[in-house]
Protein backbone atom coordinates (compact mmCIF):
# COMPACT_ATOMS: atom_id res chain seq x y z
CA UNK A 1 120.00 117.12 103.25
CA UNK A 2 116.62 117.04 105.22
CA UNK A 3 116.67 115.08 108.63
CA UNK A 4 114.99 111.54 106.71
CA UNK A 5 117.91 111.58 104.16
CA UNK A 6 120.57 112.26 106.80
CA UNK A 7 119.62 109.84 108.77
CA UNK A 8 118.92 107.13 106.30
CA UNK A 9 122.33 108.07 104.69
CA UNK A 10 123.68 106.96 108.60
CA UNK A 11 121.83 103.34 108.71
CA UNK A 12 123.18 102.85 105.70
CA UNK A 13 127.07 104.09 105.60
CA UNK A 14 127.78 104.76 108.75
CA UNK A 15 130.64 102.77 110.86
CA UNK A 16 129.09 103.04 114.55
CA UNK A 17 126.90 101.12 115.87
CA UNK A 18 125.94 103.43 118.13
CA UNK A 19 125.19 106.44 115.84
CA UNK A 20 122.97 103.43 113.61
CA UNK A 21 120.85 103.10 116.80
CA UNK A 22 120.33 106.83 117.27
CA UNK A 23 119.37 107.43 113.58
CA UNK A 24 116.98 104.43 113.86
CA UNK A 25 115.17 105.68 117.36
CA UNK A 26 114.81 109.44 115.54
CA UNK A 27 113.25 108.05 111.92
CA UNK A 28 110.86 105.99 114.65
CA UNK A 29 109.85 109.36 115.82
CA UNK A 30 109.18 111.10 112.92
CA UNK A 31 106.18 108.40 111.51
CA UNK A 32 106.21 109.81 108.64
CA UNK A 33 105.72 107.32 105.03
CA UNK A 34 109.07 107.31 104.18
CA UNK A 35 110.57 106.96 107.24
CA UNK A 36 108.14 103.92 108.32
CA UNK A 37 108.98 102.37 104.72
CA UNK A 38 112.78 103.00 105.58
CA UNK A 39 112.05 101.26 108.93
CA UNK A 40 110.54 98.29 107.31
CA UNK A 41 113.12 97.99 104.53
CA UNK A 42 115.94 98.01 107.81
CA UNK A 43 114.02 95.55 109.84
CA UNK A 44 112.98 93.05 107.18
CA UNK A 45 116.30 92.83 105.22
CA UNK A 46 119.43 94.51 107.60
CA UNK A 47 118.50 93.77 111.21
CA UNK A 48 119.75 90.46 112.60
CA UNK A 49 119.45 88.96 114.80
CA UNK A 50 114.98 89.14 113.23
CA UNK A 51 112.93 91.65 115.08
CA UNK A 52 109.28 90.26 114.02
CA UNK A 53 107.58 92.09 116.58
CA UNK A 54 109.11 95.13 114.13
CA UNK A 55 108.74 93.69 110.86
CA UNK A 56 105.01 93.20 111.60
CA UNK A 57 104.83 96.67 112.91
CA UNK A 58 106.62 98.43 110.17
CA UNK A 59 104.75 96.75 107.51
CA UNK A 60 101.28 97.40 108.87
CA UNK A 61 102.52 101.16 109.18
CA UNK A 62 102.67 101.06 105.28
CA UNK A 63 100.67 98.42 103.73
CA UNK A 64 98.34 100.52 101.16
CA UNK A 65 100.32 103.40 101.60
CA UNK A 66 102.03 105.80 98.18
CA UNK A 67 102.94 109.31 98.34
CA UNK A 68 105.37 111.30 95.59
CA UNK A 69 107.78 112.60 97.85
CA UNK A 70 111.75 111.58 96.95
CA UNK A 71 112.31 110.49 100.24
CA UNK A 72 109.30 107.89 99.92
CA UNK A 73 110.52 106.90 96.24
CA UNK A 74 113.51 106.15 98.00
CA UNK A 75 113.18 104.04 100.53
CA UNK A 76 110.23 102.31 98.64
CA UNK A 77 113.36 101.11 96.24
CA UNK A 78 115.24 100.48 99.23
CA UNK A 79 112.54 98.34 99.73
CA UNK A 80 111.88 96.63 96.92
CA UNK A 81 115.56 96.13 95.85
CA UNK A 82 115.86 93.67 99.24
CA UNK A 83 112.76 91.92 98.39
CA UNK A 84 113.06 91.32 94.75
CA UNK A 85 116.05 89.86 95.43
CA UNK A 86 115.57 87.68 98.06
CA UNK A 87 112.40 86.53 95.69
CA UNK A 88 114.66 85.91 92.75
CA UNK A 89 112.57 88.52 90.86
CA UNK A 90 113.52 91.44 88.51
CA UNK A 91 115.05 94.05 90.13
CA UNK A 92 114.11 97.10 87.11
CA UNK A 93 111.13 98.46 88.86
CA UNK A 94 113.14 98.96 92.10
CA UNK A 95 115.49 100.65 89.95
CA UNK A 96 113.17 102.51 88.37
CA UNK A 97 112.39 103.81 91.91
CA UNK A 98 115.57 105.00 92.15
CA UNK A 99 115.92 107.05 89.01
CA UNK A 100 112.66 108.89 90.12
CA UNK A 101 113.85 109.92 93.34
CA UNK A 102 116.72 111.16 91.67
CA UNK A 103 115.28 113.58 89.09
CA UNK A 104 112.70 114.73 92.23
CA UNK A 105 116.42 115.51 93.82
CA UNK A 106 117.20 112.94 96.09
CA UNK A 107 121.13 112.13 96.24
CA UNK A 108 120.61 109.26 98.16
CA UNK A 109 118.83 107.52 95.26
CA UNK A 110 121.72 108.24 92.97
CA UNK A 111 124.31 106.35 95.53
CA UNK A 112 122.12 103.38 95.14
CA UNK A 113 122.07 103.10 91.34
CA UNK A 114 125.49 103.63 91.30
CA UNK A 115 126.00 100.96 93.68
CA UNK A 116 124.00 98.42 92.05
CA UNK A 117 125.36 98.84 88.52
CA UNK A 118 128.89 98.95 89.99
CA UNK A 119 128.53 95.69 92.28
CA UNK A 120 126.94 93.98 88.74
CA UNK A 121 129.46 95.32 85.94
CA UNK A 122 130.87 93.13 83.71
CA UNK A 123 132.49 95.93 81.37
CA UNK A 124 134.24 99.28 81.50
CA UNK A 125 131.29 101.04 80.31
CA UNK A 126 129.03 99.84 83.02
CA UNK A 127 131.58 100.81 85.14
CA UNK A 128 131.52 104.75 83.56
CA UNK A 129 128.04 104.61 84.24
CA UNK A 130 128.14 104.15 87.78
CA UNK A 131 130.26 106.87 87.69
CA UNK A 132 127.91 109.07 86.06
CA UNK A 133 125.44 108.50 89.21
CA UNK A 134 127.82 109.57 92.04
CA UNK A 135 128.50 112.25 89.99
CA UNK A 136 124.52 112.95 89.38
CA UNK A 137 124.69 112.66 93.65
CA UNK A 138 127.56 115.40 94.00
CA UNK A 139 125.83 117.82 91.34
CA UNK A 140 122.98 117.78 93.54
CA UNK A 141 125.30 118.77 96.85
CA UNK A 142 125.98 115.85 98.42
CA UNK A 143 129.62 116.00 98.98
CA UNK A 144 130.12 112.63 100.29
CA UNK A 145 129.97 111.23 97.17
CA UNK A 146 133.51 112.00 96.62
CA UNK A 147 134.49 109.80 99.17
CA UNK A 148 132.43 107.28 97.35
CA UNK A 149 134.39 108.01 94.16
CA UNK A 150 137.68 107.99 95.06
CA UNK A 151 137.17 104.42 96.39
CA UNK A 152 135.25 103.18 93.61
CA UNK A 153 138.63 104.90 91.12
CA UNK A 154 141.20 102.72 93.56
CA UNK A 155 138.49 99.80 92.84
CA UNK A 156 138.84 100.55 89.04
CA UNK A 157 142.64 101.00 89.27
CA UNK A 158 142.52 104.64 88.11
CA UNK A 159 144.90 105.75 91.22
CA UNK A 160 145.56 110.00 89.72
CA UNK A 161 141.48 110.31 89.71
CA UNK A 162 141.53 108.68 92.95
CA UNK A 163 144.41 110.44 94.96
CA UNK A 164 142.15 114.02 93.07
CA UNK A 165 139.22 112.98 94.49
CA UNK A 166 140.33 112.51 98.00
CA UNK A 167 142.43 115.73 98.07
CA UNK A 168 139.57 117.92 96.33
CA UNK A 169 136.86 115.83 99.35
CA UNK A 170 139.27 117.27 101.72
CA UNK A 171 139.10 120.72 100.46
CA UNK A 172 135.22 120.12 101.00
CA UNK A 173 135.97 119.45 104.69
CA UNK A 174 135.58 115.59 104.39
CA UNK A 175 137.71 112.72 105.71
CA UNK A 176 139.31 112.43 102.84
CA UNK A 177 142.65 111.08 104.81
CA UNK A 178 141.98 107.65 104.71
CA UNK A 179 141.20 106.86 101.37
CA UNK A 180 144.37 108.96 100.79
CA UNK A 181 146.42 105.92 103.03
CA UNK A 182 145.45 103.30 100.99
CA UNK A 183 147.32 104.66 98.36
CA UNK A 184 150.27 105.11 100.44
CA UNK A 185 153.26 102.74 100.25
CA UNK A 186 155.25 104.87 102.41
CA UNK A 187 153.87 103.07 106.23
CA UNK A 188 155.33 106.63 108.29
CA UNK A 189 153.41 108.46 105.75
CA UNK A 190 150.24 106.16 105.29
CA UNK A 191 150.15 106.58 109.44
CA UNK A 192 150.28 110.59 109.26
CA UNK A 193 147.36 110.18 107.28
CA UNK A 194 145.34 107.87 109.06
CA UNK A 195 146.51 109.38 112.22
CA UNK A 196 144.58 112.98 110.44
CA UNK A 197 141.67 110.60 109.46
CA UNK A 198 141.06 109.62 112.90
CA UNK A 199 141.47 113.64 114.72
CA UNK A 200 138.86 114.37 112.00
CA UNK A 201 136.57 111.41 113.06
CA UNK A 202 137.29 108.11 114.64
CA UNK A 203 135.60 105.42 112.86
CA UNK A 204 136.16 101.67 112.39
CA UNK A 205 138.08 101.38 109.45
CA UNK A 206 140.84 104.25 109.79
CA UNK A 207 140.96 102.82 113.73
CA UNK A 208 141.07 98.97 112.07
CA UNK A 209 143.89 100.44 108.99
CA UNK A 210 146.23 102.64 111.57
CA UNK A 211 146.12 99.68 114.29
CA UNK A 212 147.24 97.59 111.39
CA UNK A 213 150.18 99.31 110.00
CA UNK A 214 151.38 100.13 114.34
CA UNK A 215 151.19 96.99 115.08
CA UNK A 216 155.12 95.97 113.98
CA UNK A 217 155.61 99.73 115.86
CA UNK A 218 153.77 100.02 118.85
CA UNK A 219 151.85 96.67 119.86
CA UNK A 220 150.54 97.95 122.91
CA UNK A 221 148.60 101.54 120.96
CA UNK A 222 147.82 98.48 118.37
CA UNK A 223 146.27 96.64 120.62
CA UNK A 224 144.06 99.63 121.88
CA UNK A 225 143.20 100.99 118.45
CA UNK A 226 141.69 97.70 117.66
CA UNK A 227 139.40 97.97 120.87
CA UNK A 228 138.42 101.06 119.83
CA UNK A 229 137.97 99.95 116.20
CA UNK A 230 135.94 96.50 117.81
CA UNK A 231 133.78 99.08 119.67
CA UNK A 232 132.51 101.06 116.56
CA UNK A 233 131.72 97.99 115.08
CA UNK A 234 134.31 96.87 113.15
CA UNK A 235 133.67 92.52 112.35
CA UNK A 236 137.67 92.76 111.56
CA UNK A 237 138.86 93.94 114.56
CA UNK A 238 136.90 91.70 116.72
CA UNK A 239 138.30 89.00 114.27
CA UNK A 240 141.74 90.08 115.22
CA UNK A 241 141.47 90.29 118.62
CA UNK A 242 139.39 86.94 118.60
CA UNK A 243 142.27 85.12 117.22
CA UNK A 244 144.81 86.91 119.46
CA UNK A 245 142.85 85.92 122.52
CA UNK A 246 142.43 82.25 121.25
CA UNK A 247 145.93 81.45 120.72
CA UNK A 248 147.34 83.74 123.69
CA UNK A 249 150.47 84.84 121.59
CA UNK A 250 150.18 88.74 122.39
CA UNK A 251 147.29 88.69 124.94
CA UNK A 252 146.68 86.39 127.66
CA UNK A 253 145.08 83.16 125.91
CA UNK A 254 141.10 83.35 127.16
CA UNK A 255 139.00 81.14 125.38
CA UNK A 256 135.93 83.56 126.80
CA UNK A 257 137.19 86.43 125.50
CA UNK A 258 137.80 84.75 122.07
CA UNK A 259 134.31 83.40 122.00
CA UNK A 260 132.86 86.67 122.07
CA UNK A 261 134.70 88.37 119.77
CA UNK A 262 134.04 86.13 117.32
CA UNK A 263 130.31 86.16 118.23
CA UNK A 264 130.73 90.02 117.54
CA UNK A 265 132.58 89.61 114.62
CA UNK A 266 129.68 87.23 113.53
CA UNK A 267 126.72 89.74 114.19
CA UNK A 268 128.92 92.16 111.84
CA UNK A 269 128.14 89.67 109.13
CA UNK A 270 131.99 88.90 108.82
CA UNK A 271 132.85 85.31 107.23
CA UNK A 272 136.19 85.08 108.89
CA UNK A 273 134.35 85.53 112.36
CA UNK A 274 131.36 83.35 111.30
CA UNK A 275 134.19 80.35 110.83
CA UNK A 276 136.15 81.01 113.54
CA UNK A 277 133.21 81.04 116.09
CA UNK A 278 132.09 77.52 114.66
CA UNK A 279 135.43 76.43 115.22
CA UNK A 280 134.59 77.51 119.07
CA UNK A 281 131.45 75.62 119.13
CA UNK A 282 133.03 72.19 117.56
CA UNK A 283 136.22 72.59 120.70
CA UNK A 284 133.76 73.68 123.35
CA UNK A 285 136.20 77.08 123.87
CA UNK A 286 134.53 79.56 125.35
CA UNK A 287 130.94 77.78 125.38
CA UNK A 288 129.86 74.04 125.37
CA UNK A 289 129.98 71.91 122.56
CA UNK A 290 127.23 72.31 120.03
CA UNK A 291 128.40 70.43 116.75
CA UNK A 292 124.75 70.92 115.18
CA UNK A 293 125.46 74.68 115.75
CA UNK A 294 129.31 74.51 114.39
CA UNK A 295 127.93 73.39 111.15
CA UNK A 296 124.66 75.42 110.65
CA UNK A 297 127.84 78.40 111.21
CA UNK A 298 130.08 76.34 108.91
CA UNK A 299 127.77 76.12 105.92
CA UNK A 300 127.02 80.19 106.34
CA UNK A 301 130.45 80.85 105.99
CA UNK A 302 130.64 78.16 103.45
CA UNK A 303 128.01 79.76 101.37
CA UNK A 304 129.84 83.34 101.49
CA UNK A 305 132.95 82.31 100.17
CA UNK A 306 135.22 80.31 103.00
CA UNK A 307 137.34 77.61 102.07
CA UNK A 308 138.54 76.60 105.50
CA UNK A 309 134.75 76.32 106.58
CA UNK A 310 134.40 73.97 103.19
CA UNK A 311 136.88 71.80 103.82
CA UNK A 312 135.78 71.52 107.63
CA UNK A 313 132.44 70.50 106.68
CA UNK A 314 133.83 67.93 104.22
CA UNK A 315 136.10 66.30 106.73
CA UNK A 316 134.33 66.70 110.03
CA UNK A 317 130.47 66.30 109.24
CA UNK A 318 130.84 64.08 106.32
């Protein structure tokens, strides 16, 4: 992959925070089309807290501005995927995008369709044809798209393709470890593996998965996994160690502490977090009492799904 797809393939997969921040400051530097369209599609639709100063920037850097190239194609979709959606319009011509960057040999646009028809099957056959598009991404070399597959098999329930696909990404030199543990029952053996997953690179969810399964075996290396895990970004850690340091059952109770990993937690888009932090706001733990706050948190958390933030909102504010 050239430097723009590498990167963009970081911003957009990648589990460290700090490895996102490096891959944004370098696509800054290289100004070129597709890397300024990448940077608007990031700042308009991923980044929160809002950068406007950076939306405004971004978009000016490409208003009026087409070129051929995959790359642009690509982040062009990128683009117009986020924005079609957040208009309620049709999203074809963004995926139209897509399948043009992919016959002009961009991987990265293949990932995407696949994505998008997986996230809005309704059958097995859409299903197969997501499929086809990781496996349109791998013809054209990108070997991380077996990593993609053998969680989208586990997803589908197809458990011998998955367990191949891991083993054959790990012939490929790939992490191929973890998504090996989830299919694990054995915990000594699901830990070997995770253990291998994190000597071949330590990321958030293999730290978040083998702090898990120690923590019945060795609560203190738990404990420090999970740090580790919180540190690379990981909205479930910082969930876990939130509640821990909220109800002071393993780790000294501070209501501080609690606070901001929730807040974390929150900024990582997690629900559980986003709940738990309005909780914080509505007892004054960890910061003063701010019940207007609690329930503009409550009714995000509401909206993605959370019961508990529901029924808070129903008994509390109404």
């Amino acid at each position: 992959m050239n430097e723009f797809k590498r990167h963009a393939w970081v911003i957009t997969r990648d589990e460290s925070d700090l490895d996102v921040e490096k891959s944004l400051d370098l696509l800054s530097k290289m100004d070129t089309l597709a890397a300024n369209t990448f940077l608007a599609y990031y700042y308009c639709f991923v980044k929160e807290p809002d950068d406007v100063e950076k939306i405004e920037y971004y978009k000016n850097k490409i208003l009026g501005k087409e070129e051929d190239s995959d790359d642009f194609l690509y982040a062009k979709a990128m683009f117009e995927l986020d924005e079609r959606f957040y208009e309620d319009r049709d999203s074809n011509r963004a995926l139209e995008l897509f399948e043009e960057a992919g016959k002009k040999g961009n991987p990265l646009a293949y990932i995407e369709l696949g994505d998008y028809l997986l996230e809005n099957s309704t059958n097995r056959k859409e299903e197969k044809e997501a499929i086809t598009y990781y496996k349109k991404a791998l013809e054209l070399g990108f070997k991380e798209a077996l990593l993609i597959l053998g969680e989208v098999y586990i997803e589908i329930g197809d458990i011998r393709k998955a367990r191949k696909t891991f083993k054959l990404a790990i012939e490929e030199g790939l992490d191929g470890y973890w998504g090996l543990s989830l299919l694990e029952d054995d915990d000594k053996k699901a830990i070997q593996l995770l253990e291998k997953s994190c000597e071949f690179k330590k990321n958030s969810k293999n730290l978040f998965d083998l702090a898990d399964i120690m923590m019945t075996e060795d609560e203190e290396l738990a404990f420090k996994l999970l740090n580790e895990a919180a540190k690379l970004g990981s909205g479930e850690a910082h969930v876990v160690l939130g509640i821990e340091y909220y109800l002071g059952e393993n780790l000294e109770k501070d209501y501080d502490k609690a606070f901001k990993h929730f807040e974390l937690a929150d900024q990582q888009a997690n629900t559980l977090g986003t709940f738990h932090l309005a909780m914080c706001y509505i007892e004054g733990h960890g910061v003063k009492k701010d019940l207007e706050k609690a329930k503009e948190l409550l009714t995000i958390a509401a909206d993605e799904g959370s019961e508990d933030a529901i029924e808070v909102l129903e008994s509390f504010f109404e």
